[in-house]
Every structure is written in C-alpha cells, then in structure tokens.
Protein backbone atom coordinates (compact mmCIF):
# COMPACT_ATOMS: atom_id res chain seq x y z
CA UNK A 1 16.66 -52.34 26.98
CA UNK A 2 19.88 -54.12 26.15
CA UNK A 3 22.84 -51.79 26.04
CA UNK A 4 24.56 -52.22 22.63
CA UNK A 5 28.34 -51.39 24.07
CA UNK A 6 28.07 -54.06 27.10
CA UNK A 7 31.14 -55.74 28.02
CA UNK A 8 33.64 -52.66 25.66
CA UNK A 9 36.10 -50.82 26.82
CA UNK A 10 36.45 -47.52 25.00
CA UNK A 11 39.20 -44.57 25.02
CA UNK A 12 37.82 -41.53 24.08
CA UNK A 13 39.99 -38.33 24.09
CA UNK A 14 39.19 -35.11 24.57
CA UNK A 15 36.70 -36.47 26.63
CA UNK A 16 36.91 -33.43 29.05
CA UNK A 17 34.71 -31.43 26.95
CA UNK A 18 32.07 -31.29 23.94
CA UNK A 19 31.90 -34.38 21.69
CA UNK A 20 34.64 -36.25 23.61
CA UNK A 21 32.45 -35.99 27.05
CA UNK A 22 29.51 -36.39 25.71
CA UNK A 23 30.76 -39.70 23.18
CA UNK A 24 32.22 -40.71 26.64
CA UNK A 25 28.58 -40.41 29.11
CA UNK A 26 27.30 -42.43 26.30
CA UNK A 27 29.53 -45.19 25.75
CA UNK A 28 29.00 -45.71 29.34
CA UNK A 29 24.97 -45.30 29.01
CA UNK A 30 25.30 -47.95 26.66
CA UNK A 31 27.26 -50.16 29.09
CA UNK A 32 31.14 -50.23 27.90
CA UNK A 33 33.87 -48.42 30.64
CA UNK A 34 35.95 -45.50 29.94
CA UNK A 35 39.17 -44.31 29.89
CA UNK A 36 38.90 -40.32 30.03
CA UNK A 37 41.42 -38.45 28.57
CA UNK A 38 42.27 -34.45 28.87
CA UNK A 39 44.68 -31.92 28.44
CA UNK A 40 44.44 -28.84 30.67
CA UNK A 41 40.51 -29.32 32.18
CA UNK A 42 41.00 -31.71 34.53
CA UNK A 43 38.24 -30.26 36.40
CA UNK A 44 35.87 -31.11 32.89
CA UNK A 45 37.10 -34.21 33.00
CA UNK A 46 36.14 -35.04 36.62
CA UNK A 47 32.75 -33.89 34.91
CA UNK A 48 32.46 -36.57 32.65
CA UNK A 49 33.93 -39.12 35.04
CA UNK A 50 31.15 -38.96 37.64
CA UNK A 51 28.64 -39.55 34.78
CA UNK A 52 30.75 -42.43 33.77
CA UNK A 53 30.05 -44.24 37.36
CA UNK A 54 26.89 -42.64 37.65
CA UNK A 55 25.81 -44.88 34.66
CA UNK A 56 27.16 -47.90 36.79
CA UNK A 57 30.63 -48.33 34.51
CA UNK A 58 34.47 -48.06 35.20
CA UNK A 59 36.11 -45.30 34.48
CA UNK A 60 39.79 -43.84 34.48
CA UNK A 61 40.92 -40.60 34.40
CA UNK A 62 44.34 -40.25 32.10
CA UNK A 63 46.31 -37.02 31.20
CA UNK A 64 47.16 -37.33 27.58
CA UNK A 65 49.19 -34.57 25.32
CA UNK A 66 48.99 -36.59 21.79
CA UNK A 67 51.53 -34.71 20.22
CA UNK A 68 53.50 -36.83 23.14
CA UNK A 69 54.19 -40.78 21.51
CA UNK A 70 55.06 -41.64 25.57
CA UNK A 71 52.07 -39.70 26.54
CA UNK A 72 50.20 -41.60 24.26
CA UNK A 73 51.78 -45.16 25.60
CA UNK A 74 50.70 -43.88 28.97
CA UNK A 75 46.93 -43.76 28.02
CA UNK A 76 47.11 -47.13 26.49
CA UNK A 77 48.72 -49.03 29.37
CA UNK A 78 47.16 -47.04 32.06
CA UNK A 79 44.02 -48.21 30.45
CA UNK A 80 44.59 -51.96 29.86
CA UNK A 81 45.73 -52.11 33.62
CA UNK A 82 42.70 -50.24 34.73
CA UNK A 83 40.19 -51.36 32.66
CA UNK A 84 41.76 -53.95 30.13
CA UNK A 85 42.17 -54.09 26.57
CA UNK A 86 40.66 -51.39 25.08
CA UNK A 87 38.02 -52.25 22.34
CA UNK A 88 37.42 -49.23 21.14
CA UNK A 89 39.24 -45.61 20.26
CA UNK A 90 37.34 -42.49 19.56
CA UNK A 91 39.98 -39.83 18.55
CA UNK A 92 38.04 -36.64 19.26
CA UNK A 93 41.08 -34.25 21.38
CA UNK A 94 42.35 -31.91 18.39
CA UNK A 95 42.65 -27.95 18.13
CA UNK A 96 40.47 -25.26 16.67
CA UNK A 97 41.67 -23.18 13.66
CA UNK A 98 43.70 -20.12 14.59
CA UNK A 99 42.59 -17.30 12.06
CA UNK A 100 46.09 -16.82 10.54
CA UNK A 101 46.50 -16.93 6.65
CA UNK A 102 49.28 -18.73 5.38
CA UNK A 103 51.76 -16.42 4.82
CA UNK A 104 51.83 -15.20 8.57
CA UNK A 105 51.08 -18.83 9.93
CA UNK A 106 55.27 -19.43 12.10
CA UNK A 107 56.46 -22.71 11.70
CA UNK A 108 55.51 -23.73 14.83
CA UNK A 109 51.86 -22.66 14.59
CA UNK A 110 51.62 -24.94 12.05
CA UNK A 111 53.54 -27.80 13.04
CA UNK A 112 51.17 -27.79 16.56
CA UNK A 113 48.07 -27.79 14.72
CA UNK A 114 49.52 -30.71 12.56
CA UNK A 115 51.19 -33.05 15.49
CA UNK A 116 47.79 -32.19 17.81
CA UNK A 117 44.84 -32.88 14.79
CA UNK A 118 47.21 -35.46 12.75
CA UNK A 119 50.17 -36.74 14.34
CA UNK A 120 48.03 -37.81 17.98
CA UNK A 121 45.18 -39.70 16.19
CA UNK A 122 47.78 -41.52 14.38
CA UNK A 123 49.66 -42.31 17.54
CA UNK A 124 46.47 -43.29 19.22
CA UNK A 125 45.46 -45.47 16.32
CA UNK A 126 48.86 -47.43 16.55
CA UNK A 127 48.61 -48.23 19.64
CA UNK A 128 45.41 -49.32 19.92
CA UNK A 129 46.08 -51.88 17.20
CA UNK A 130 49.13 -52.91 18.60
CA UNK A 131 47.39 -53.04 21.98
CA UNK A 132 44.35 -55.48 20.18
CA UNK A 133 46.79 -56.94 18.08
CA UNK A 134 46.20 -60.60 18.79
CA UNK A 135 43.10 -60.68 20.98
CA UNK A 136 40.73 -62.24 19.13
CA UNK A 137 38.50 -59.14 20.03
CA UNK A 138 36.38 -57.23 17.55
CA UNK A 139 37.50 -53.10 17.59
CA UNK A 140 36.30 -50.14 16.36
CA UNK A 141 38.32 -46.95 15.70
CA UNK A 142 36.23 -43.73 15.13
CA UNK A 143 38.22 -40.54 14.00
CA UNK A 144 36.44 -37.19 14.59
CA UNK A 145 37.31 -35.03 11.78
CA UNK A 146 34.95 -31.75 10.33
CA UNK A 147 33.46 -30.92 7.18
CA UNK A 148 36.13 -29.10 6.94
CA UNK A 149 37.72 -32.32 5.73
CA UNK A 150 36.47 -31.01 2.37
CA UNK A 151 35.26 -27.90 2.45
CA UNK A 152 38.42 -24.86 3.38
CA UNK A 153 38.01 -22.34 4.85
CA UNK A 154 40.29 -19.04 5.17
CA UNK A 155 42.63 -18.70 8.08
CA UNK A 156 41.78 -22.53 8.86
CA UNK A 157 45.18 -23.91 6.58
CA UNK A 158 46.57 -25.83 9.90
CA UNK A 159 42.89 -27.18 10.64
CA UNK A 160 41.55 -27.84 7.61
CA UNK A 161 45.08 -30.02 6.36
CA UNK A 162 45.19 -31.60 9.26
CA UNK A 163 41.06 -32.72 9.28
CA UNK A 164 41.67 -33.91 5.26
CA UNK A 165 44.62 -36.07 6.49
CA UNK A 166 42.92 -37.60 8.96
CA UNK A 167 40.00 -38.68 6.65
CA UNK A 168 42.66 -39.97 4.54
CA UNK A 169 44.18 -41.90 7.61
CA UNK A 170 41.01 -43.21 8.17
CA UNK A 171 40.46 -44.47 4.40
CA UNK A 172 43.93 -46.26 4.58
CA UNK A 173 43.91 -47.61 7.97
CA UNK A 174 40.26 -49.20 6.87
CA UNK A 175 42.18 -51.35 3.93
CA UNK A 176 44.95 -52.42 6.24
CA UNK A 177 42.83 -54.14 8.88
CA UNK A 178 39.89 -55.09 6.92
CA UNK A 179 40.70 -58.73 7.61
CA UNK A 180 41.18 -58.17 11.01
CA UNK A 181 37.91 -57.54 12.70
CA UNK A 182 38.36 -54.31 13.31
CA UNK A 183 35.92 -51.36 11.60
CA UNK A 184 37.37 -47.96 11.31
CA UNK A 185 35.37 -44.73 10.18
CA UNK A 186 35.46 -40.72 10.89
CA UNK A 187 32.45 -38.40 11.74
CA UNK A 188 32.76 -35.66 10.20
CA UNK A 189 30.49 -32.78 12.26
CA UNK A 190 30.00 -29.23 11.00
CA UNK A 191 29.04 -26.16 13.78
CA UNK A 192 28.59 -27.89 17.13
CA UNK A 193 27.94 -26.17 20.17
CA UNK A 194 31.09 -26.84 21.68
CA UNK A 195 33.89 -25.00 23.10
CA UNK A 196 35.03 -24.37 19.35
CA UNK A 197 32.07 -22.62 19.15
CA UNK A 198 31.70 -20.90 22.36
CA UNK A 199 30.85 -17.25 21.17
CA UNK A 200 27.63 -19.12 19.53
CA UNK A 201 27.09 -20.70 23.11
CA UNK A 202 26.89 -17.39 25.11
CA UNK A 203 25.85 -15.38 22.38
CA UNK A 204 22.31 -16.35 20.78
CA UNK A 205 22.70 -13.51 18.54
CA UNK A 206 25.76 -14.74 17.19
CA UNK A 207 24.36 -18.10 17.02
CA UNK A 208 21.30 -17.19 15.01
CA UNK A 209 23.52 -15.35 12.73
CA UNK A 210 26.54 -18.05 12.16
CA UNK A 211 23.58 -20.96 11.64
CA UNK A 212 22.16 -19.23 8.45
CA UNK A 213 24.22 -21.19 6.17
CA UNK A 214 22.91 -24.39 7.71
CA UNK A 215 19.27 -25.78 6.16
CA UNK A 216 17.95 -26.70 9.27
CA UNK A 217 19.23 -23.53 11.13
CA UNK A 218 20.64 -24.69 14.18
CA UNK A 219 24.00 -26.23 15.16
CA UNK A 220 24.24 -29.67 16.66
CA UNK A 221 24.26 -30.11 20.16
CA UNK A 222 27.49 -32.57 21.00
CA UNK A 223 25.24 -35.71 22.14
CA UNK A 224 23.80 -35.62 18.28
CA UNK A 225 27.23 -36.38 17.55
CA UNK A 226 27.69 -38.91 20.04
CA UNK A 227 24.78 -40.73 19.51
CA UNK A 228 26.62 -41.82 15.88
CA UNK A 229 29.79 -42.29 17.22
CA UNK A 230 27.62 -45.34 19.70
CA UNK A 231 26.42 -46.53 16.52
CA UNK A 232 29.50 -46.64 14.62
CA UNK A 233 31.21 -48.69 17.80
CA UNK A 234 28.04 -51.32 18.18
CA UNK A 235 27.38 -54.52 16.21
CA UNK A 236 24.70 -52.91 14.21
CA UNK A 237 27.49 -50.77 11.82
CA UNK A 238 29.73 -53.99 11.11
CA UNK A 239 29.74 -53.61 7.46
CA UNK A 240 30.17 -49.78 7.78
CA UNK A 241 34.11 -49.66 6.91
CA UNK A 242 35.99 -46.67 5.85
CA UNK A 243 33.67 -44.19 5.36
CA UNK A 244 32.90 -40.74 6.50
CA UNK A 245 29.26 -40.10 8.49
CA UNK A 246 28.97 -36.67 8.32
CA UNK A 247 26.32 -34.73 10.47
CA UNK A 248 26.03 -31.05 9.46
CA UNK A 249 22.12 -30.74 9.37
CA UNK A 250 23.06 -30.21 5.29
CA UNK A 251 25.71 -27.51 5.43
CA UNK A 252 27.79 -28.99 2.77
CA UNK A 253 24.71 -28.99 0.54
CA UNK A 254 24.17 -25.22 0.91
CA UNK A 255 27.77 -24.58 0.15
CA UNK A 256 26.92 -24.77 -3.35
CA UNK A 257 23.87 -22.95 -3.75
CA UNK A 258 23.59 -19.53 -5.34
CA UNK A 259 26.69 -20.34 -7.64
C-alpha cells in the first residue's frame, strides 16, 4: 500500500502525549520522519519516538516551551539539521482550561494560557514558513484547536480565546500563502480521551456520564483525530484551504437541542 506522507518531514508538538503522539506514530506509518516535541514528559516522548523508528522513519527528539520564540528557533533548526526542511507543522502542544471565571483569572493565568494556545502556534507557524520559504516544496500547516473555538464554556475564558484565535490565525494565514503551495487548516476535536480528559480515562463512570451530550456517546480516541490530521497533510486534501474539520461525533449539533 503506498504510504501517502513518503518522502515529508513533519513537526508535530505535543507529540509526547494524546493527539500529538498519536498524529506523530502516524505520520511515520504513513512514511514521512518526525521531529518530536515535549515539554515536561520526556519519558512520553521517548514513547512515541520508538514507534517513530519502529515504523522504519527518522525521528528527533526536541524540547520545545512555545511560549519561548528561541525555543521555538531551536525546534526548527534542530530539525532541518536532523531531518531537513520540514514539510509539514502540526501545532497540537497547548494547555487545558483552568476552571477560573474571569473575575478571579491573575494576569498571569491568563497571559500563560494565551502565549502557550496562541502565541506558540503562531511562532511555530512563522518559522516554518520562513524555514520553507523558498524551497520549491509543497507544505501543510495543521492547527489543532477545539470546538471550543465556537462554542464557550464557563471557567474556560483563557482556553476558549485562545482556541477562537487560533481558528482565526488559521483563516488568515490560509489567504496569505494561498499562492504559495502551502495548505493550512485546523481540526477542531471535541472530548478526546486524552490527558485533558483523564478523569474520563480512569473513570468509566465519569466517562459514560460526560459523553451524554455527544450523539454517538463516546469520546474520540486520539488516533480518530490523527487519522484527519494524515489526510489534511497528503496530496488527496490539496484544495482543502482554510477551513476547520471538526470531529466531535456531532456535539456541536446537540448543543442546540432542547432550546
């Protein structure tokens, strides 16, 4: 079976966990190499990095704090030295809300959630088009954001602003490289079981109860996820340009229902 991401190179952050690991073990599946990005799990990183070369590919193991612009340098040129010029960027690392309303949300509360969610994909986006900038190669940028992008949620100001810029990143990066080759598009997931969600992991109970408001009544698992974000990055999704997928088994239908 031909692999649709032969001869890529992808960065994928986050990829030490969830929908950035599993997005990663795919990729590689699917025949591109990987740079693997994390934060504090090195050890979940190491995870996803033996699947990486267990599927044959190159990988690269990178620490990366986005709200950092020279961490962010560091991923990009440790990657083009170790792998070459990446091809394409999956901006998946972010942070979960924190359950504060707004008028108890410090400064700096906010302002993490907002360089972490916001500020890092932004970062990561600019260099990767400055990094492809002349190449002649075709990229693809995918942006991980949430239906959360559009639908609030209590206690979720930090997340839910910084998930509705990103779209809007993602809209206005689309029109600035249209002409370049280069496709750029967000996923926008609702409940995954991933760490954000790891009460509904260990908890089944919990689980059955928080998937209620979802039509199909379960949550995604993160390869469901990861299996778009392949799609989005092959030749097949050329013409897909600025748009959100979003894969919520229907949750933003039911958000209306009953009304």
């Amino acid at each position: 079976m031909e692999q649709r991401l032969a001869q890529e190179i992808a960065i994928v952050t986050g990829s030490d966990s969830g929908i950035g690991q599993a997005t990663a073990i795919a990729f590689a599946r699917e025949g591109a190499d990987v740079a693997v990005t994390y934060l504090h799990d090195k050890e979940g990183a190491e995870h996803t990095q033996r699947e990486v070369e267990a599927a044959g590919r190159k990988v690269v193991l990178i620490h990366l704090d986005q709200r950092d612009p020279s961490s962010v340098e560091n991923l990009f040129r440790e990657a083009q030295e170790n792998l070459g010029t990446p091809t394409i960027l999956v901006n998946d690392a972010g942070s979960d809300a924190i359950g504060k309303p707004v008028k108890d949300l410090s400064l700096e509360e906010w302002d993490d959630q907002i360089r972490t969610n916001l500020y890092g994909p932004f970062l990561c986006c600019q260099q990767f088009l400055r990094t492809i900038e002349g190449t002649g190669k075709h990229g693809s940028i995918i942006n991980i954001t949430s239906v959360h992008q559009e639908i609030p949620r209590a206690g979720a100001s930090g997340y839910d602003v910084s998930k509705g810029g990103l779209r809007n990143l993602t809209r206005t990066l689309a029109l600035e490289v249209a002409e370049q080759n280069i496709n750029v598009n967000n996923i926008a997931p609702g409940m995954v079981l991933t760490p954000f969600n790891q009460q509904a992991i260990d908890d089944p109970q919990a689980r059955e109860k928080q998937v209620q408001s979802i039509p199909m009544k379960r949550a995604a698992e993160p390869e469901e996820i990861a299996n778009v974000a392949v799609f989005l990055a092959s030749d097949q999704a050329r013409y897909i340009h600025g748009t959100t997928i979003v894969v919520d088994g229907a949750l933003m239908q039911f958000q209306g229902q009953g009304a």
